[in-house]
PDB file of N, CA and C in Angstrom:
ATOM      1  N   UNK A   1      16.078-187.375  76.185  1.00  0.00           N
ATOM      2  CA  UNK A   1      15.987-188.477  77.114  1.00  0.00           C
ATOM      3  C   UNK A   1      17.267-188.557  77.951  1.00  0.00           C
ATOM      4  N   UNK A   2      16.717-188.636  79.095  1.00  0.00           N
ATOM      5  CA  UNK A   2      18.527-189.054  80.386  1.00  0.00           C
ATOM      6  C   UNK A   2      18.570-190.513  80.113  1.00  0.00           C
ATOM      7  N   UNK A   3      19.567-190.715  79.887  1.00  0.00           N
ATOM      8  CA  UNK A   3      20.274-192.189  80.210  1.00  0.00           C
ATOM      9  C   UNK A   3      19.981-192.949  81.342  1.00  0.00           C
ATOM     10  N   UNK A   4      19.661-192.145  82.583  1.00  0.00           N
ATOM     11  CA  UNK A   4      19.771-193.174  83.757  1.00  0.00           C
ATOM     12  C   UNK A   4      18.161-192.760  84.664  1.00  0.00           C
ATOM     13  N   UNK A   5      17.143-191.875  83.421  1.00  0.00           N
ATOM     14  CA  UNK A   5      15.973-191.540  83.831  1.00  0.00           C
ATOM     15  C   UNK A   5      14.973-193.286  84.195  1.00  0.00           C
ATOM     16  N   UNK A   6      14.199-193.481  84.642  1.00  0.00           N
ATOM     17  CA  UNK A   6      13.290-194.891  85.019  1.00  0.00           C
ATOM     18  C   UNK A   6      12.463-194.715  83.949  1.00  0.00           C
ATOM     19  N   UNK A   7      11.858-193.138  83.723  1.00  0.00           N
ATOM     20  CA  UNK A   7      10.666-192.785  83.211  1.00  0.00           C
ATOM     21  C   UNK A   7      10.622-193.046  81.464  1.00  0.00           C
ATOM     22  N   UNK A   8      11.885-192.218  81.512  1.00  0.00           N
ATOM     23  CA  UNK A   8      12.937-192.080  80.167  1.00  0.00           C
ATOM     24  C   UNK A   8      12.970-193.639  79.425  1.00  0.00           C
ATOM     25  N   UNK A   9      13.345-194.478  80.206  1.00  0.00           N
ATOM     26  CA  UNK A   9      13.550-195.745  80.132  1.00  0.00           C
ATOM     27  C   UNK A   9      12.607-196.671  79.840  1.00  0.00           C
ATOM     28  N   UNK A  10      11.456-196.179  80.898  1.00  0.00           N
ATOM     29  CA  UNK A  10       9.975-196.855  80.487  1.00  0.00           C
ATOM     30  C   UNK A  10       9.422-196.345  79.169  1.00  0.00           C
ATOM     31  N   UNK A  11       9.350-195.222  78.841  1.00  0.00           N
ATOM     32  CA  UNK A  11       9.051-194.566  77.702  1.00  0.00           C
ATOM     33  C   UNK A  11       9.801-195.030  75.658  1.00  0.00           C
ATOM     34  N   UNK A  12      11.158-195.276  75.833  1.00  0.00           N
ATOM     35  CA  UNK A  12      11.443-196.006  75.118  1.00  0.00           C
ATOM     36  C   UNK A  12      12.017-197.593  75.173  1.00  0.00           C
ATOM     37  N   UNK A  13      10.687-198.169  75.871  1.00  0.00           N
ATOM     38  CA  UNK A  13      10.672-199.575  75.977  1.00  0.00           C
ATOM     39  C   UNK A  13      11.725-200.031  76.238  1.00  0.00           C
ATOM     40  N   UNK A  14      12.909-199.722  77.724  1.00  0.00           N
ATOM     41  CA  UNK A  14      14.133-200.361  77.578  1.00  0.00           C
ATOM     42  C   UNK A  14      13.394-201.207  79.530  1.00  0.00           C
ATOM     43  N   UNK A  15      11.921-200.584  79.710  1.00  0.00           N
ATOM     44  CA  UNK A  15      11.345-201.357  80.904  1.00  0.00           C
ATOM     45  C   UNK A  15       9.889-200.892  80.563  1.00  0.00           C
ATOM     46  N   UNK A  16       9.383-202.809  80.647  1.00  0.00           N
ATOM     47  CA  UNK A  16       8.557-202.749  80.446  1.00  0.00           C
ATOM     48  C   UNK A  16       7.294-202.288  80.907  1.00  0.00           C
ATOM     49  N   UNK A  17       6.006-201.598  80.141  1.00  0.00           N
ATOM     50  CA  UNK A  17       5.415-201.147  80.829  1.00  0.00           C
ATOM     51  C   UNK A  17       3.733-201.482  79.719  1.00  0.00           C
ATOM     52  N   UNK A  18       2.818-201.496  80.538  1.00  0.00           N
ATOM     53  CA  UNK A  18       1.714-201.291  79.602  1.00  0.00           C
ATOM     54  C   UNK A  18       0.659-200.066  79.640  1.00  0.00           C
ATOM     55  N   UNK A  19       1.242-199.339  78.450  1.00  0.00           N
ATOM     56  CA  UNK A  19       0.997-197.923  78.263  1.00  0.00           C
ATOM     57  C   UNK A  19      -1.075-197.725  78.002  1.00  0.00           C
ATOM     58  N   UNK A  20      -1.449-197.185  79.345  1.00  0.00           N
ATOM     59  CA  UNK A  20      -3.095-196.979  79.129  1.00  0.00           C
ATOM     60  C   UNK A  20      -3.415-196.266  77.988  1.00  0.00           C
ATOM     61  N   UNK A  21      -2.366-194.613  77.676  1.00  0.00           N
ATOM     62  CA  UNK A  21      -2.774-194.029  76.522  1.00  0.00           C
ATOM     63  C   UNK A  21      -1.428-193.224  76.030  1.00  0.00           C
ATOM     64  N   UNK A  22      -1.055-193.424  74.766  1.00  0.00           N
ATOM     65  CA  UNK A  22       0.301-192.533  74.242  1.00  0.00           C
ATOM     66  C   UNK A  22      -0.076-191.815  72.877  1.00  0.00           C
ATOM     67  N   UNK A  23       0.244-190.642  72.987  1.00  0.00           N
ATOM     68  CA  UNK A  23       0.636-189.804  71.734  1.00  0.00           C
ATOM     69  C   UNK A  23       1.819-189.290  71.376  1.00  0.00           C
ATOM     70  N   UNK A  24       2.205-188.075  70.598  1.00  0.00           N
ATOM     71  CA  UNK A  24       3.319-187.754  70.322  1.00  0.00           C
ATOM     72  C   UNK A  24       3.980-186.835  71.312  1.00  0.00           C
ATOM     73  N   UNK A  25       2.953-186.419  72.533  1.00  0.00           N
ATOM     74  CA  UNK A  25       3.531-185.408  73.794  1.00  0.00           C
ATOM     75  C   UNK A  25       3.659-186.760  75.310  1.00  0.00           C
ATOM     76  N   UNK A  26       3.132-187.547  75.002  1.00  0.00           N
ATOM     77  CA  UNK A  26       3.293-188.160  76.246  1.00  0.00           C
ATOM     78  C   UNK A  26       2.351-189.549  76.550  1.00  0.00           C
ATOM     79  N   UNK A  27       2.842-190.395  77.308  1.00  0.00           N
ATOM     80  CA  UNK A  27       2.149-191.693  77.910  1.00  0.00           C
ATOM     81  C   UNK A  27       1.464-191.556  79.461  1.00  0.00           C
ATOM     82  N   UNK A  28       0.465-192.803  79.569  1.00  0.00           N
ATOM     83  CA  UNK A  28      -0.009-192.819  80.730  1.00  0.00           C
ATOM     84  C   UNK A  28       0.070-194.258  80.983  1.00  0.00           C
ATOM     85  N   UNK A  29       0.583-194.663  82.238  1.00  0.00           N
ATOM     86  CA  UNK A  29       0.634-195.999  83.096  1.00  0.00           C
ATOM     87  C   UNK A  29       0.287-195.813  84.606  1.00  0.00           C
ATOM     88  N   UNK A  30      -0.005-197.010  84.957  1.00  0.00           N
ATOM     89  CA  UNK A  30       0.002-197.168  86.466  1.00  0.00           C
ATOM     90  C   UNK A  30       1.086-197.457  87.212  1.00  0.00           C
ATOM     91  N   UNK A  31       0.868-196.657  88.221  1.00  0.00           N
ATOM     92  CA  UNK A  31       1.679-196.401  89.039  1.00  0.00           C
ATOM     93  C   UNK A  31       2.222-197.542  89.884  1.00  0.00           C
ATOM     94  N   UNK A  32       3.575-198.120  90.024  1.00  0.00           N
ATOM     95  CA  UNK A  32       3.846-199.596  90.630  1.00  0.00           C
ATOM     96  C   UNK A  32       3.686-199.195  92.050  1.00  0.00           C
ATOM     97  N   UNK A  33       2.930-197.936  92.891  1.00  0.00           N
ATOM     98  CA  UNK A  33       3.097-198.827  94.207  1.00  0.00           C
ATOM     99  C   UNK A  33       2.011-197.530  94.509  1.00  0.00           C
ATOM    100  N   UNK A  34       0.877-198.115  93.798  1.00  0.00           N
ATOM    101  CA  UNK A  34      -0.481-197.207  93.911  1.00  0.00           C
ATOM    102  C   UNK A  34      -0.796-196.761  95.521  1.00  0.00           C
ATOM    103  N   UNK A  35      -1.052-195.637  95.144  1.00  0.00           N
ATOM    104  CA  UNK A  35      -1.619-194.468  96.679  1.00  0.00           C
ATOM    105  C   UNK A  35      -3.365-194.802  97.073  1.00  0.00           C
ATOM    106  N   UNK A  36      -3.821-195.722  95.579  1.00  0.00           N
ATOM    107  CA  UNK A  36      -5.562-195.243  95.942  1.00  0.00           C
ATOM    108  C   UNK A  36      -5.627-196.546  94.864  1.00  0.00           C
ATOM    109  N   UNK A  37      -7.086-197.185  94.701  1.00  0.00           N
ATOM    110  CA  UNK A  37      -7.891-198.236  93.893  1.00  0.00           C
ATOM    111  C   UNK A  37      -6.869-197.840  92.426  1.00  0.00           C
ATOM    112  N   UNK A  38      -7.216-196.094  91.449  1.00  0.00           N
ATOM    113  CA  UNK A  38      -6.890-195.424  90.308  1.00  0.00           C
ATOM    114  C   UNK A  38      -5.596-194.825  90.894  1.00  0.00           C
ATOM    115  N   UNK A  39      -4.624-195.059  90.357  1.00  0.00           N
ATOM    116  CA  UNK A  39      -3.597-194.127  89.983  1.00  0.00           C
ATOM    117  C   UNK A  39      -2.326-194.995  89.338  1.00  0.00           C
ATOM    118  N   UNK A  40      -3.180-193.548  88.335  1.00  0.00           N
ATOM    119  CA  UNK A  40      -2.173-193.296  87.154  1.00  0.00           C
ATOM    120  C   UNK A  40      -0.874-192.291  87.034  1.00  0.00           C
ATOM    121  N   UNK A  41       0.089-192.795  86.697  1.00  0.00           N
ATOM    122  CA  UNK A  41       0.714-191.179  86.061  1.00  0.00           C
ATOM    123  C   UNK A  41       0.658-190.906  84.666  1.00  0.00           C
ATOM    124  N   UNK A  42       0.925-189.709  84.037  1.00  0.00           N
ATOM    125  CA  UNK A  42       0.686-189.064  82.977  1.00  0.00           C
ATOM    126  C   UNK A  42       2.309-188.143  82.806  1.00  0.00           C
ATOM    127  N   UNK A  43       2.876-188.701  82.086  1.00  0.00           N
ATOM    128  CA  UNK A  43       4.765-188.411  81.899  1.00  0.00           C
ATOM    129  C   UNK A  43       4.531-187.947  80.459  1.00  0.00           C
ATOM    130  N   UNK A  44       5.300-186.898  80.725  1.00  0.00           N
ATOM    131  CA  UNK A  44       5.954-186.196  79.124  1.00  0.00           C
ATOM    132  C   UNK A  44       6.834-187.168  78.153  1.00  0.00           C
ATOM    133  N   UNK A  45       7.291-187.324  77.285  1.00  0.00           N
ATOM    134  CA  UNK A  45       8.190-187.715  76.114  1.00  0.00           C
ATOM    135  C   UNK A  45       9.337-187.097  76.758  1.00  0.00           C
ATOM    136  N   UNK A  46       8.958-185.972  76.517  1.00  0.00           N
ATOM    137  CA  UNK A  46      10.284-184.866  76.683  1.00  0.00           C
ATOM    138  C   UNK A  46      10.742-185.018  78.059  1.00  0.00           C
ATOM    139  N   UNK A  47      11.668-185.174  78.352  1.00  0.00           N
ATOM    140  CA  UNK A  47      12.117-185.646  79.732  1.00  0.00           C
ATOM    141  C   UNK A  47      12.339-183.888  80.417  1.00  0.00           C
ATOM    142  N   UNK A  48      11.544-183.331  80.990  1.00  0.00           N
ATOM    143  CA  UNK A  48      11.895-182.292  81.968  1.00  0.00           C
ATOM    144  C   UNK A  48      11.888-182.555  83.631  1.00  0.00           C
ATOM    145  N   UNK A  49      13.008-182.437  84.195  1.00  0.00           N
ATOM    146  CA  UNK A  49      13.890-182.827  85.714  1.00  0.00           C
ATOM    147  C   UNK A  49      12.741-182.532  86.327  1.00  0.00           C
ATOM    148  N   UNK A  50      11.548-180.928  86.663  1.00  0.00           N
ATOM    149  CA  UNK A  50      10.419-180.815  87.855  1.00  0.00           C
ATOM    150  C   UNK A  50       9.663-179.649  86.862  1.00  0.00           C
ATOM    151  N   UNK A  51       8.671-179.846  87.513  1.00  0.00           N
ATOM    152  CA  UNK A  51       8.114-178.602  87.539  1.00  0.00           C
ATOM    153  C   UNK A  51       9.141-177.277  87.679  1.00  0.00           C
ATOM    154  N   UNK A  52       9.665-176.789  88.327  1.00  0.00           N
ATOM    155  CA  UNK A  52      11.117-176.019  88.562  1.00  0.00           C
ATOM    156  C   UNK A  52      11.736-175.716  87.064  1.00  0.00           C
ATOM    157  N   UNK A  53      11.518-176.780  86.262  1.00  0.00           N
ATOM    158  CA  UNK A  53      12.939-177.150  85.024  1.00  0.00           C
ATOM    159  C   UNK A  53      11.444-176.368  84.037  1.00  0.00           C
ATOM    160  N   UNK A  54      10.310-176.567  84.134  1.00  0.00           N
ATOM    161  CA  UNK A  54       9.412-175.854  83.048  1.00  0.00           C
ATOM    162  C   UNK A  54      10.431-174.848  82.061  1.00  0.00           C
ATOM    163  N   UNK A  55       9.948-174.408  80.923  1.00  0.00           N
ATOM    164  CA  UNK A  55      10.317-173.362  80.434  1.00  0.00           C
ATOM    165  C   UNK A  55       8.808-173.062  79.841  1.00  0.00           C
ATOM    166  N   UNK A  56       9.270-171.533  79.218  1.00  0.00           N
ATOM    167  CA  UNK A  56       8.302-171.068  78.344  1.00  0.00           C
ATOM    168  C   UNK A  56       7.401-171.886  77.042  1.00  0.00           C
ATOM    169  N   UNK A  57       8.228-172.712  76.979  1.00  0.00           N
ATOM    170  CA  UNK A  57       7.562-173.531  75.566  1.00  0.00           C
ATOM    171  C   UNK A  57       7.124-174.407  76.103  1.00  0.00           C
ATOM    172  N   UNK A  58       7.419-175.345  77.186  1.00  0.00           N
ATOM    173  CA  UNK A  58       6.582-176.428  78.097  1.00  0.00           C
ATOM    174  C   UNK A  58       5.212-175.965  78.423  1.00  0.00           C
ATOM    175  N   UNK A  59       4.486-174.816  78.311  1.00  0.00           N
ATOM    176  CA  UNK A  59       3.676-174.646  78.598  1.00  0.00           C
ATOM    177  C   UNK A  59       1.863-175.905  78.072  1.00  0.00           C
ATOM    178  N   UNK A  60       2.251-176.097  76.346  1.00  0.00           N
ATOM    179  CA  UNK A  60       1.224-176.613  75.958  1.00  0.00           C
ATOM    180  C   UNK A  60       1.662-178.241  76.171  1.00  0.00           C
ATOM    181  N   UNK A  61       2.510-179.029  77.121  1.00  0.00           N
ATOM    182  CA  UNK A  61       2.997-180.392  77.309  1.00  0.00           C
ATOM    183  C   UNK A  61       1.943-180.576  78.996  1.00  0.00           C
ATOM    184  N   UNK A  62       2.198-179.009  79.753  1.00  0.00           N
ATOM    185  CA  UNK A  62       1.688-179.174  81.078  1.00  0.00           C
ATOM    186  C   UNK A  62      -0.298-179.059  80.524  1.00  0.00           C
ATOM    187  N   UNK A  63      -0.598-178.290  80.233  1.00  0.00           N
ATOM    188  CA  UNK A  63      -1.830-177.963  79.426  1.00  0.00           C
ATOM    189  C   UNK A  63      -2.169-179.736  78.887  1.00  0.00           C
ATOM    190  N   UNK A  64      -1.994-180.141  78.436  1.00  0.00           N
ATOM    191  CA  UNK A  64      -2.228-181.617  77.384  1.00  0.00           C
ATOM    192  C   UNK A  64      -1.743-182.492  78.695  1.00  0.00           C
ATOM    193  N   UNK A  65      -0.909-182.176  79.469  1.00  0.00           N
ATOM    194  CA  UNK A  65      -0.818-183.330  80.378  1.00  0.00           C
ATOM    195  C   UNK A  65      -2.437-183.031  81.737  1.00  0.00           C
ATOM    196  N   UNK A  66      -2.586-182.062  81.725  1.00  0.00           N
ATOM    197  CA  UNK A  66      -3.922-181.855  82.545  1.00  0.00           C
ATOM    198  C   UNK A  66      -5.406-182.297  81.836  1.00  0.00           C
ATOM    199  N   UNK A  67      -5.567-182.120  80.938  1.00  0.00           N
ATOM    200  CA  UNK A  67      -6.546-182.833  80.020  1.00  0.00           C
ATOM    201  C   UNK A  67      -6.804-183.632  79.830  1.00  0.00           C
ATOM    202  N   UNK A  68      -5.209-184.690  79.648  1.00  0.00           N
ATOM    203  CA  UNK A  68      -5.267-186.121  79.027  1.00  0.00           C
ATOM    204  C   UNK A  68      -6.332-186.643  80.637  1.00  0.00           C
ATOM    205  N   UNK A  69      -5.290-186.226  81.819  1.00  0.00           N
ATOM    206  CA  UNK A  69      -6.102-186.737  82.963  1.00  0.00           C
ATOM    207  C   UNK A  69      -7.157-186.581  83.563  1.00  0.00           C
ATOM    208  N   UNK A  70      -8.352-185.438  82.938  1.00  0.00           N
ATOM    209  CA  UNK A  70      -9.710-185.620  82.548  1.00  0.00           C
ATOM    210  C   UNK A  70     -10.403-186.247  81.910  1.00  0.00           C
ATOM    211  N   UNK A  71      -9.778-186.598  81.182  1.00  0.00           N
ATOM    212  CA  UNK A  71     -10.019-188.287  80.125  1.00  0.00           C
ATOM    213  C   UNK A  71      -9.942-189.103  80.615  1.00  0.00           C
ATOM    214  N   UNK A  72      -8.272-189.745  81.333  1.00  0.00           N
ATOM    215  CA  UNK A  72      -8.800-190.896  81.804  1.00  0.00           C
ATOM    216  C   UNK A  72      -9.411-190.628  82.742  1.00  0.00           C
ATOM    217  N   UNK A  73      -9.475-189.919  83.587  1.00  0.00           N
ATOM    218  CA  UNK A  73     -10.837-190.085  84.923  1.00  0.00           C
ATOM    219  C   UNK A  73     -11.894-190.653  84.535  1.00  0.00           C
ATOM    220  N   UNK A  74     -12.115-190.209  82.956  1.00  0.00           N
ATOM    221  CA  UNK A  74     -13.500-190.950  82.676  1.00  0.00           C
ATOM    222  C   UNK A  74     -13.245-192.393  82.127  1.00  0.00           C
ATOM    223  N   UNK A  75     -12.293-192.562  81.447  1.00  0.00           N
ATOM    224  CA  UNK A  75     -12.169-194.039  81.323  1.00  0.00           C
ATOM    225  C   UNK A  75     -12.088-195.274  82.108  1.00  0.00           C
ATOM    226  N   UNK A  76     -11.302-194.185  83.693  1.00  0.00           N
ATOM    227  CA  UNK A  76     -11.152-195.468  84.640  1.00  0.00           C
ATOM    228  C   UNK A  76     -12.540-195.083  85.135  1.00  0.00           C
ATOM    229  N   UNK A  77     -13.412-194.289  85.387  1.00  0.00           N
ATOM    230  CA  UNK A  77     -14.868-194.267  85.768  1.00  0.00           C
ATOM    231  C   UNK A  77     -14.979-193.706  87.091  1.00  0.00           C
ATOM    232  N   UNK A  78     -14.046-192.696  87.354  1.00  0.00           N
ATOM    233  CA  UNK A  78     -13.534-192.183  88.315  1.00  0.00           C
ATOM    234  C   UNK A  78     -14.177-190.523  88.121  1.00  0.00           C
ATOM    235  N   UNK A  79     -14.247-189.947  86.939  1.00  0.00           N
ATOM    236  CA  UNK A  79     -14.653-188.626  87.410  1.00  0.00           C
ATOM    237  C   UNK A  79     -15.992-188.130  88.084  1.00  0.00           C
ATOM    238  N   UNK A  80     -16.998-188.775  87.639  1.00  0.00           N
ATOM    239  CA  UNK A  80     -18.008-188.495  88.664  1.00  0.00           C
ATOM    240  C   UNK A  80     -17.525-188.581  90.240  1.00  0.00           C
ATOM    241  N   UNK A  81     -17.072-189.626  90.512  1.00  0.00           N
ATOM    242  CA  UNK A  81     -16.644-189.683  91.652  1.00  0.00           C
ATOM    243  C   UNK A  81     -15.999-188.738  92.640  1.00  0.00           C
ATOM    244  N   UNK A  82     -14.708-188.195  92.080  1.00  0.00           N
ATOM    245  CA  UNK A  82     -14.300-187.180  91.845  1.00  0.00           C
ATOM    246  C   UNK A  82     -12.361-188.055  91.757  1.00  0.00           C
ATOM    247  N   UNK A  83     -11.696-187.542  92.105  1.00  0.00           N
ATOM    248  CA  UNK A  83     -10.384-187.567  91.909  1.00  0.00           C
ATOM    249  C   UNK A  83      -9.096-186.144  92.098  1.00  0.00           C
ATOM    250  N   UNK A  84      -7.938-186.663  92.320  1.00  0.00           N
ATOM    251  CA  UNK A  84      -7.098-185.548  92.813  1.00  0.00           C
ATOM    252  C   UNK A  84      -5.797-185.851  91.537  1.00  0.00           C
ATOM    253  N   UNK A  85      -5.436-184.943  91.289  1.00  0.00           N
ATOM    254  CA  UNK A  85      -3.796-185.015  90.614  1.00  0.00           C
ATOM    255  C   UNK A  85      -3.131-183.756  91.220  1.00  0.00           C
ATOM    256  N   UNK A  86      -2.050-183.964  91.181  1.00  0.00           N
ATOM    257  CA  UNK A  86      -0.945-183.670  91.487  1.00  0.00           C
ATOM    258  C   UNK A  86       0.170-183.621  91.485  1.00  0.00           C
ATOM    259  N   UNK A  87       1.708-182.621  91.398  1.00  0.00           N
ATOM    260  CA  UNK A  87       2.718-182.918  91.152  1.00  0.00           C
ATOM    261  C   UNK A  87       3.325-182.538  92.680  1.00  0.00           C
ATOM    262  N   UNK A  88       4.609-183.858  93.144  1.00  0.00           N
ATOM    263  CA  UNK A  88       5.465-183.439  93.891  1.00  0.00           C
ATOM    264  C   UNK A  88       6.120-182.626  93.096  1.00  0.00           C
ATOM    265  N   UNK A  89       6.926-181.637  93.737  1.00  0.00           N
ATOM    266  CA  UNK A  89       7.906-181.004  93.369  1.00  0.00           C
ATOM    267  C   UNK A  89       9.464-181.137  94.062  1.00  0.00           C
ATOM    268  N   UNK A  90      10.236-182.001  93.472  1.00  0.00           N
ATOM    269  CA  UNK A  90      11.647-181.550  94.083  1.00  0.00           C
ATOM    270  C   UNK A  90      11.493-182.708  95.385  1.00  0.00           C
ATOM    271  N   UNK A  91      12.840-183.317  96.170  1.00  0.00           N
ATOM    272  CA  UNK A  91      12.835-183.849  97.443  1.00  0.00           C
ATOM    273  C   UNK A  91      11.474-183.880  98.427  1.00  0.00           C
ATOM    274  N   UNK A  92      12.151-182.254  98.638  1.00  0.00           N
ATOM    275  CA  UNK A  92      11.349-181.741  99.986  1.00  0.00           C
ATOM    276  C   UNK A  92       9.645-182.150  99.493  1.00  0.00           C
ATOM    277  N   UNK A  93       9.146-181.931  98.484  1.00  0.00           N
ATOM    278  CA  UNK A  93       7.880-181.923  98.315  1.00  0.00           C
ATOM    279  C   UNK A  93       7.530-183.836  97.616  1.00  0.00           C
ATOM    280  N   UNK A  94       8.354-184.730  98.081  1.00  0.00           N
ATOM    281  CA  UNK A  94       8.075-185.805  97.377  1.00  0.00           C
ATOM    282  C   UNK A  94       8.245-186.296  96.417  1.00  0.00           C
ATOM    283  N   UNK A  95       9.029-185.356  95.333  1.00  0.00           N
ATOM    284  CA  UNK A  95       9.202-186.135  94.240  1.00  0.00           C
ATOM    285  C   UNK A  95      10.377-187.615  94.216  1.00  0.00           C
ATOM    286  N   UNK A  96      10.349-188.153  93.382  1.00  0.00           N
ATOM    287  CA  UNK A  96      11.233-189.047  93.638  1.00  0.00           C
ATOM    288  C   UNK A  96      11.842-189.753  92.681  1.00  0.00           C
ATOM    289  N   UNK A  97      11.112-189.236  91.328  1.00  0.00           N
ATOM    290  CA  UNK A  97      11.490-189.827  89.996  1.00  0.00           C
ATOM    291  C   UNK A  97      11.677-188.150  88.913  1.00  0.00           C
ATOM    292  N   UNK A  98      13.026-188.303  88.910  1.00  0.00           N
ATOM    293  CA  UNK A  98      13.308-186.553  88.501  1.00  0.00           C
ATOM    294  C   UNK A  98      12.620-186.353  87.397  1.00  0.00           C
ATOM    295  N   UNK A  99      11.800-186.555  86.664  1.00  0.00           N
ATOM    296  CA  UNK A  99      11.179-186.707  85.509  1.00  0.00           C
ATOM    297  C   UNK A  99       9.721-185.975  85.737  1.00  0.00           C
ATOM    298  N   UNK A 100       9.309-185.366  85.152  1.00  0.00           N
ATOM    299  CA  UNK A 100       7.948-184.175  85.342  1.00  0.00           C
ATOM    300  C   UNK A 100       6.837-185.379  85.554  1.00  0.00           C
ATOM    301  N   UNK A 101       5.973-185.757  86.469  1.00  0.00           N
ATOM    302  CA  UNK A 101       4.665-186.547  85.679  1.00  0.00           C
ATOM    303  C   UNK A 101       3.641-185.960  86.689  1.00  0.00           C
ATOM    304  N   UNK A 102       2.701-186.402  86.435  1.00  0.00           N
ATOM    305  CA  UNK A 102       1.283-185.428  87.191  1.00  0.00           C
ATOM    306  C   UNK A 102       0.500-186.704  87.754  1.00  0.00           C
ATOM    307  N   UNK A 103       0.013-187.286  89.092  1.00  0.00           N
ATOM    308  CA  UNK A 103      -0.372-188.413  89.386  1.00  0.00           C
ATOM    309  C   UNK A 103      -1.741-188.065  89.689  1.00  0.00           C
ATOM    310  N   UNK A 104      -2.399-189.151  88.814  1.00  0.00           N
ATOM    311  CA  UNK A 104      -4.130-188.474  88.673  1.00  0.00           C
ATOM    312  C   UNK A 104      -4.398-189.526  89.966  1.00  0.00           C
ATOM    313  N   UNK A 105      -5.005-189.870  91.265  1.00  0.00           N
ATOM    314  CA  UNK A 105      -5.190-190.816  91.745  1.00  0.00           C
ATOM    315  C   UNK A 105      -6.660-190.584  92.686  1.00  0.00           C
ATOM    316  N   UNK A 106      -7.866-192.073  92.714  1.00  0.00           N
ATOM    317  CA  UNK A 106      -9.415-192.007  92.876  1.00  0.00           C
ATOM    318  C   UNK A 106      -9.307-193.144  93.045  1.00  0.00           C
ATOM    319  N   UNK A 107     -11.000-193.340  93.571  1.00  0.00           N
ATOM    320  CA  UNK A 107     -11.626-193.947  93.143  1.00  0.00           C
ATOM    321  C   UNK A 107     -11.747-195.051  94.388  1.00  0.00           C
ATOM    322  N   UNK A 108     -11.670-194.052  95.638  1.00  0.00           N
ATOM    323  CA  UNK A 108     -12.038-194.555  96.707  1.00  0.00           C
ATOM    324  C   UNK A 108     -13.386-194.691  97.216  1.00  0.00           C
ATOM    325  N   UNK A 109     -13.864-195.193  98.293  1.00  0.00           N
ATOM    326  CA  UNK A 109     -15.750-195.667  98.396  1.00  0.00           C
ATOM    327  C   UNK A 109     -16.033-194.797  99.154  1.00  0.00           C
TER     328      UNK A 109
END
């Protein structure tokens, strides 16, 4: 965990948050300044800086973080519908919270 991560921070309850789904690889919340009706993010435990910072063993955290958000699609009632996720990567590509998360976001008319 970084000290001065938001995500990091939300994750061990030092800001509050109400977690949709958590296990021992990672949580899912909504996003405070939603893009669409659904969006969620889906954040690791393990605090990794981007996509970029991956290593070889991150592989089954990115894997379980793509899944979990086939799940909730169906919980928020969004996958028929259909839905997009996605990671910024880095500045240039939008990221803005150095912390890996994958933003599942739907559920427009």
């Amino acid at each position: 965990m970084e000290k001065d991560c938001i995500f990091c921070k939300i994750i061990n309850g030092e800001i509050p948050s109400d977690f949709l789904y958590k296990n021992d690889t990672l949580v899912v919340f909504k996003d405070i300044n939603p893009q669409a009706p659904v969006h969620l993010l889906i954040v690791p435990l393990k605090h990794i800086r981007s996509i970029n910072d991956l290593m070889q063993e991150d592989k089954e955290i990115v894997s379980e973080m793509i899944m979990t958000a086939g799940e909730m699609a169906k919980k928020e009632n969004i996958a028929e519908s259909g839905y997009r996720l996605f990671f910024n990567v880095e500045k240039g590509g939008g990221q803005e919270v150095f912390h890996l998360h994958l933003h599942l976001v739907g559920g427009w008319k």
